[in-house]
Protein backbone atom coordinates (compact mmCIF):
# COMPACT_ATOMS: atom_id res chain seq x y z
CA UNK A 1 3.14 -24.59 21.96
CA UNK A 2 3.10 -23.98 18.48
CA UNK A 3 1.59 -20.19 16.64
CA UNK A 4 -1.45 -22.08 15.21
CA UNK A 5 -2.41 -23.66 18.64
CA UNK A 6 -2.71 -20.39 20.71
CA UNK A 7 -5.94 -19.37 21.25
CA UNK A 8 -7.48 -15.98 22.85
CA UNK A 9 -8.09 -15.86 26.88
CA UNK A 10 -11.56 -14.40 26.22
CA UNK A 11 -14.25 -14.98 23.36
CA UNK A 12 -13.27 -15.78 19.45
CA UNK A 13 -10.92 -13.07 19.11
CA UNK A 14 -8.14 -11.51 21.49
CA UNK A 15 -9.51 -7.94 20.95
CA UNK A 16 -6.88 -6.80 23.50
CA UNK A 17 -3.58 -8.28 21.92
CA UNK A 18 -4.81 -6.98 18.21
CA UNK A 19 -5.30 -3.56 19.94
CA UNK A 20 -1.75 -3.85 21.39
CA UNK A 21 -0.01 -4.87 18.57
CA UNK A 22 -1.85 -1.90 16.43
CA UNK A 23 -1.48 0.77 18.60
CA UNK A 24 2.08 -0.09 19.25
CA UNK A 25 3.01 -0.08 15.48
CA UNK A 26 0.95 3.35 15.03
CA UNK A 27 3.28 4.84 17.92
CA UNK A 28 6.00 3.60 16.28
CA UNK A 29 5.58 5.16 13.07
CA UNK A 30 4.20 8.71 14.88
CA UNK A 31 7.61 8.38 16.14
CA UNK A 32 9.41 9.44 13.62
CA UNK A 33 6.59 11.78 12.03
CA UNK A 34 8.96 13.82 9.69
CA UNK A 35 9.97 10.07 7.76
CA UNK A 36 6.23 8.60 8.04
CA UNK A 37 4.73 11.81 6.74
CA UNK A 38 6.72 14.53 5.59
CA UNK A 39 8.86 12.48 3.28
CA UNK A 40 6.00 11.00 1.21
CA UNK A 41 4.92 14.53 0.69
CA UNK A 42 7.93 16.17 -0.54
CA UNK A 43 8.91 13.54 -2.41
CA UNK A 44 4.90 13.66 -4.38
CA UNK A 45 5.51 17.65 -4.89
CA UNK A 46 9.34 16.97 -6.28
CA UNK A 47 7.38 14.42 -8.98
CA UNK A 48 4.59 17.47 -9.67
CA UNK A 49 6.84 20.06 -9.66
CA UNK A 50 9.15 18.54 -12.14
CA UNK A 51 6.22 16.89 -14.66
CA UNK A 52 4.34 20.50 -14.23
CA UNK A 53 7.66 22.19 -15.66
CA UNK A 54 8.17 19.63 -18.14
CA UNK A 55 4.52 19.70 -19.55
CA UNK A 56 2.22 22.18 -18.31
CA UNK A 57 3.83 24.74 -20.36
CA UNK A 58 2.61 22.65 -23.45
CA UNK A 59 -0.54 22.60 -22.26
CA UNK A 60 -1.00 19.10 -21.80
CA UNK A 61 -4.38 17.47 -20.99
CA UNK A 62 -5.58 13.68 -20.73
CA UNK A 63 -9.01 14.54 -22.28
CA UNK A 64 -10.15 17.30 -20.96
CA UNK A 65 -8.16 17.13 -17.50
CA UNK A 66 -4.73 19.19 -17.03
CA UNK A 67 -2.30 16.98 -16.84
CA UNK A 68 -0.43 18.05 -13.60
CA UNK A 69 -4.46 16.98 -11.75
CA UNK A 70 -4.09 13.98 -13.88
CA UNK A 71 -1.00 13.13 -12.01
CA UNK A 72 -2.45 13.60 -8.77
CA UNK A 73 -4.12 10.27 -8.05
CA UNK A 74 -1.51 8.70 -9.51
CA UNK A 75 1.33 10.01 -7.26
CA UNK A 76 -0.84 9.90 -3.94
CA UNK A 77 -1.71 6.22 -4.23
CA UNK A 78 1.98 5.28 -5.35
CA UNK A 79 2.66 7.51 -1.66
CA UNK A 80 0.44 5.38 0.23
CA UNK A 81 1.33 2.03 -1.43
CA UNK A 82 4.94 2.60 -0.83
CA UNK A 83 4.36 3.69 2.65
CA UNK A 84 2.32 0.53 3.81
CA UNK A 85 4.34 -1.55 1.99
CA UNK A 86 7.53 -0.15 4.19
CA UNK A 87 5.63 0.15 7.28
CA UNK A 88 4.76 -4.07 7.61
CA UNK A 89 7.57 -5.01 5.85
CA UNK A 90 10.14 -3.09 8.15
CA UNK A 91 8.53 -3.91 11.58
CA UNK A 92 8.59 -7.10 10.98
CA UNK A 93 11.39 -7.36 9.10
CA UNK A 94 13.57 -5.67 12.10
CA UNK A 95 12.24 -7.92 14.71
CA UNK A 96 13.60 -11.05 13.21
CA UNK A 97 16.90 -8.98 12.50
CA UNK A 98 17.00 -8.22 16.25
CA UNK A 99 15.70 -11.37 17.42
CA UNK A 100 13.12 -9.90 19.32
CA UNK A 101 10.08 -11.44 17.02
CA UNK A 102 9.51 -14.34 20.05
CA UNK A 103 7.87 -11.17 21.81
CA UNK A 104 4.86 -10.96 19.32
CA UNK A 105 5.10 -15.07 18.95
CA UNK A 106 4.60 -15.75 22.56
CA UNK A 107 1.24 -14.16 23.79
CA UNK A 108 -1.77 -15.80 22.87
CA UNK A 109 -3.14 -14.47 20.05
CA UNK A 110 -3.73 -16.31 16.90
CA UNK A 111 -1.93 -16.15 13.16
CA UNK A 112 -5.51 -14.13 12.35
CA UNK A 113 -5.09 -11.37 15.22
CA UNK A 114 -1.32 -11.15 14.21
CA UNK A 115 -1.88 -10.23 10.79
CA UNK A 116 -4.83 -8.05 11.89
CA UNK A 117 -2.09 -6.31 14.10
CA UNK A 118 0.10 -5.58 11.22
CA UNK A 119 -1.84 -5.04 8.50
CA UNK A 120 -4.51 -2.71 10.07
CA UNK A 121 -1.48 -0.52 11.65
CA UNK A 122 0.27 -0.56 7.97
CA UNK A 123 -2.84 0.42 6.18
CA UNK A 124 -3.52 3.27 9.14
CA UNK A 125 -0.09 4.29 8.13
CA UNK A 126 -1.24 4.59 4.36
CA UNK A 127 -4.55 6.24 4.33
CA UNK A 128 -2.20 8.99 6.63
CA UNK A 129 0.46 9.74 4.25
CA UNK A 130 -2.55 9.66 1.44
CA UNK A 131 -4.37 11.93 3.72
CA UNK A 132 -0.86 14.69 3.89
CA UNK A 133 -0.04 14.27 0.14
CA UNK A 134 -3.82 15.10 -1.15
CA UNK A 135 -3.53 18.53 1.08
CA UNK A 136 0.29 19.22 0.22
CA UNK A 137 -1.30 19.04 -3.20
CA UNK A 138 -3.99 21.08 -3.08
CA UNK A 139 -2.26 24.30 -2.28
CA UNK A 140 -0.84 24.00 -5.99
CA UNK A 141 -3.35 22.08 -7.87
CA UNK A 142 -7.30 21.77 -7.96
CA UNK A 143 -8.79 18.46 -6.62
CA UNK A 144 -11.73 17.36 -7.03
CA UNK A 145 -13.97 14.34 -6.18
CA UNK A 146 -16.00 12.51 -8.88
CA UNK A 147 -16.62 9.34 -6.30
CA UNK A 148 -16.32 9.08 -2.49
CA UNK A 149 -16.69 5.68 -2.59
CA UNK A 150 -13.74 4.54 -5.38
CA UNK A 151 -12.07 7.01 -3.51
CA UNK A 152 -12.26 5.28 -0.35
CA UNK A 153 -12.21 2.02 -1.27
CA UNK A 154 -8.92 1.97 -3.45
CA UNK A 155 -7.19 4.27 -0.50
CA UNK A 156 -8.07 1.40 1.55
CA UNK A 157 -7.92 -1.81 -0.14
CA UNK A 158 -4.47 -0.89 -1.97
CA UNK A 159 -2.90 0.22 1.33
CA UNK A 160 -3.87 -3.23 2.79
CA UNK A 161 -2.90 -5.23 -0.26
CA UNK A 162 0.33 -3.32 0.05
CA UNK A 163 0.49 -4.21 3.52
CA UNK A 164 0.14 -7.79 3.09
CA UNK A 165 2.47 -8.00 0.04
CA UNK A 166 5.15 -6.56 2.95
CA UNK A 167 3.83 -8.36 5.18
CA UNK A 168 4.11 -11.87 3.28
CA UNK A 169 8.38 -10.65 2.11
CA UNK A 170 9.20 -9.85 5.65
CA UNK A 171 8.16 -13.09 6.59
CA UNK A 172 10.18 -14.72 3.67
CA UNK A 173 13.29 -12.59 3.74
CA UNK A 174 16.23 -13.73 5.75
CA UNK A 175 18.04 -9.69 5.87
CA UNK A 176 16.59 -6.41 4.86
CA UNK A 177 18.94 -6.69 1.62
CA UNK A 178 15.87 -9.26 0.54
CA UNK A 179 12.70 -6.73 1.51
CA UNK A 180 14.87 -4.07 -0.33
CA UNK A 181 15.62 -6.00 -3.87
CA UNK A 182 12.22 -6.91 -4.11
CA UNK A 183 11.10 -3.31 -3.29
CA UNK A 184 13.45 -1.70 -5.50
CA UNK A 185 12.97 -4.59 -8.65
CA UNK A 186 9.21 -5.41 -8.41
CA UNK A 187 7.31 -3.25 -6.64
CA UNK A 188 8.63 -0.08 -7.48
CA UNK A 189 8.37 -0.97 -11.87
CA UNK A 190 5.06 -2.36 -10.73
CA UNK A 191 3.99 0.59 -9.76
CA UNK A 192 5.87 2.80 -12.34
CA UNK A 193 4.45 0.81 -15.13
CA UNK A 194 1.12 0.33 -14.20
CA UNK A 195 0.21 4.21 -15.54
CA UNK A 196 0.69 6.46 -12.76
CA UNK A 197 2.77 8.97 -15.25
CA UNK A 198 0.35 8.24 -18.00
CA UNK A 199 -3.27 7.13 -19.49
CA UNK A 200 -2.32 3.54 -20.89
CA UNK A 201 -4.31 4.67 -23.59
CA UNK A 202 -1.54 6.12 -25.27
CA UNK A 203 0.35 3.34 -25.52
CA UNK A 204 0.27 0.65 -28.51
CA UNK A 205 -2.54 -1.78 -28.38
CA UNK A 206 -0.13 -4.50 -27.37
CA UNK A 207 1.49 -2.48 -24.97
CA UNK A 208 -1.67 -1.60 -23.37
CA UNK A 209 -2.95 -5.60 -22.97
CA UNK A 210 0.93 -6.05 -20.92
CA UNK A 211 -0.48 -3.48 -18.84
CA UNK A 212 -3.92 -4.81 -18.22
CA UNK A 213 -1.68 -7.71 -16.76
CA UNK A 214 -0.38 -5.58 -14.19
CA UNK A 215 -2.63 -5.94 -11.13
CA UNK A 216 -1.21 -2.26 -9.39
CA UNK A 217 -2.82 -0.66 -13.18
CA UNK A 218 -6.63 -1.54 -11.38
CA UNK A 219 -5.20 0.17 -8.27
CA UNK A 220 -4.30 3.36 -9.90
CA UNK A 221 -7.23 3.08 -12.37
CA UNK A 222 -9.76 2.65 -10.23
CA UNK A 223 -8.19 5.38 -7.82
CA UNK A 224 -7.94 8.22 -10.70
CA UNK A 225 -11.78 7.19 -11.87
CA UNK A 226 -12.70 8.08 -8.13
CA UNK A 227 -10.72 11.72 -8.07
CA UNK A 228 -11.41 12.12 -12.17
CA UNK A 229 -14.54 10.20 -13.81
CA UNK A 230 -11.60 8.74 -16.02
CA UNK A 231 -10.11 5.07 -15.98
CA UNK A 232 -8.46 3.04 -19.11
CA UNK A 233 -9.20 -0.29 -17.82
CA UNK A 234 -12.55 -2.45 -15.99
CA UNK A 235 -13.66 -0.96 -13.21
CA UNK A 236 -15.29 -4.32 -12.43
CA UNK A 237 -12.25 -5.76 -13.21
CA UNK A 238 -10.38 -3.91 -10.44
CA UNK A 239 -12.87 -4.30 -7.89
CA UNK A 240 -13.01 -8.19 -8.34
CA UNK A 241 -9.23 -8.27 -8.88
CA UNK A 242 -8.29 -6.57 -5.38
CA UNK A 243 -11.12 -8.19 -3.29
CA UNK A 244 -9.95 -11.09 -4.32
CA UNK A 245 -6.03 -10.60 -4.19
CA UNK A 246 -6.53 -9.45 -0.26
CA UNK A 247 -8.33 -12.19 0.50
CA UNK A 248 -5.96 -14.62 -0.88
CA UNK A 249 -2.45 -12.35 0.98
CA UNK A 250 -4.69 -12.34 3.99
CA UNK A 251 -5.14 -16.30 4.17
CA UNK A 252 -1.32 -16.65 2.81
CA UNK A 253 0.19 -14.48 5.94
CA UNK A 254 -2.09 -16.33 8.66
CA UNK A 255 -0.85 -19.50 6.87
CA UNK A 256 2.91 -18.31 6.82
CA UNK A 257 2.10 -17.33 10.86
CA UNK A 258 0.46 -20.58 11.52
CA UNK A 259 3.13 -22.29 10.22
CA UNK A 260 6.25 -20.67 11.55
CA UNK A 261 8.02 -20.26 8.46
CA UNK A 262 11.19 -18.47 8.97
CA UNK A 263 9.76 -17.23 11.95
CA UNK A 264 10.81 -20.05 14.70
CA UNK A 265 14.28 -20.96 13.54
């Protein structure tokens, strides 16, 4: 029987086996609670300690905003981002490296419910390590909230983009040495380049077009407008632009699942 044939016992949608597969991949990752959480947080401070000695004596602002609370959007969605990323693309990633990935394959749950598994558990991991950052930051830097709802919505639709990107490598990687490269050479500059250290309106006019090409600069944009009232780009724009890109990683993993790629061999 082939992935795309199975079909739930009970109703459209095998409530029980997406349940399973999340709440096993939350346990996993509460596991190890001092990697999944404490880790993002010290490494967030290490970045606002070091930019906070660097500038703040200056007395640097973006506008009218200090800069070290300017950084603070920034470095808690680059926390969450990396953390979902990690979370899909490692689970799955270490199942086919163990050969135990015939486990999830075998019950009868669709490519849909698999990726629902995954991805929900990934993003849960996400909005977490968002959740510990914003407080470890607090105690040295004011936060404040200029919209719940960009707030919410980037924290949530960047984690799952994030969580499909890893999603969408495991499935494609043959070792971790692949998940890892394209971590370390196009997620991570990505994300470094896409003004989490910086307004992009500092930057040269053709410098800042490049970086309206960079889809992560709508995820941090639209995330800093939530915490700040500020953003360099179209908010419109970013909300379009990540609907749509999870969407289309959503129907690309069930497609990937359906098919077996890389996954049955």
């Amino acid at each position: 029987m082939q992935i795309g044939d199975t079909r739930p016992r009970r109703g459209l949608w095998n409530q029980v086996g997406t349940w399973s597969l999340y709440k096993r991949e939350v346990h996993r990752f509460f596991k190890i609670a001092g990697q999944t959480f404490v880790a993002p947080v010290v490494t967030a401070l290490l970045f606002l300690a070091i930019f906070s000695l660097a500038f703040s004596g200056e007395g640097r602002s973006i506008g009218d905003v200090p800069f070290v609370r300017f950084l603070v959007p920034g470095l808690t969605l680059m926390a969450m981002m990396t953390a979902s990323f990690a979370n899909a693309s490692f689970s799955l990633m270490f199942e086919k490296v163990v050969e135990t990935i015939v486990d999830v394959l075998m019950p009868p749950m669709t490519p849909a419910e698999l990726t629902a598994g995954y991805v929900l558990s990934s993003t849960t991991r996400g909005v977490f390590v968002g959740l510990m950052v914003i407080f470890g930051m607090a105690i040295f830097t004011d936060i404040q909230i200029h919209s719940l709802f960009f707030v919410l919505f980037y924290a949530i639709a960047a984690s799952m983009l994030m969580a499909l990107l890893g999603l969408m490598i495991a499935i494609w990687a043959e070792k971790i040495d692949h998940v890892a490269s394209v971590n370390n050479f196009v997620i991570l500059p990505l994300t470094f380049l896409s003004g989490t250290f910086y307004s992009t309106e500092n930057l040269p006019e053709t410098f800042q077009q490049i970086a309206h090409f960079n889809p992560f600069f709508y995820l941090i944009d639209g995330f800093r407008y939530g915490f700040l009232g500020l953003h360099d780009g179209s908010l419109t724009t970013g909300l379009v632009l990540l609907t749509s890109l999870i969407i289309i990683c959503w129907l690309a993993c069930i497609k990937l699942f359906a098919s077996g790629y890389k996954l049955r061999s």
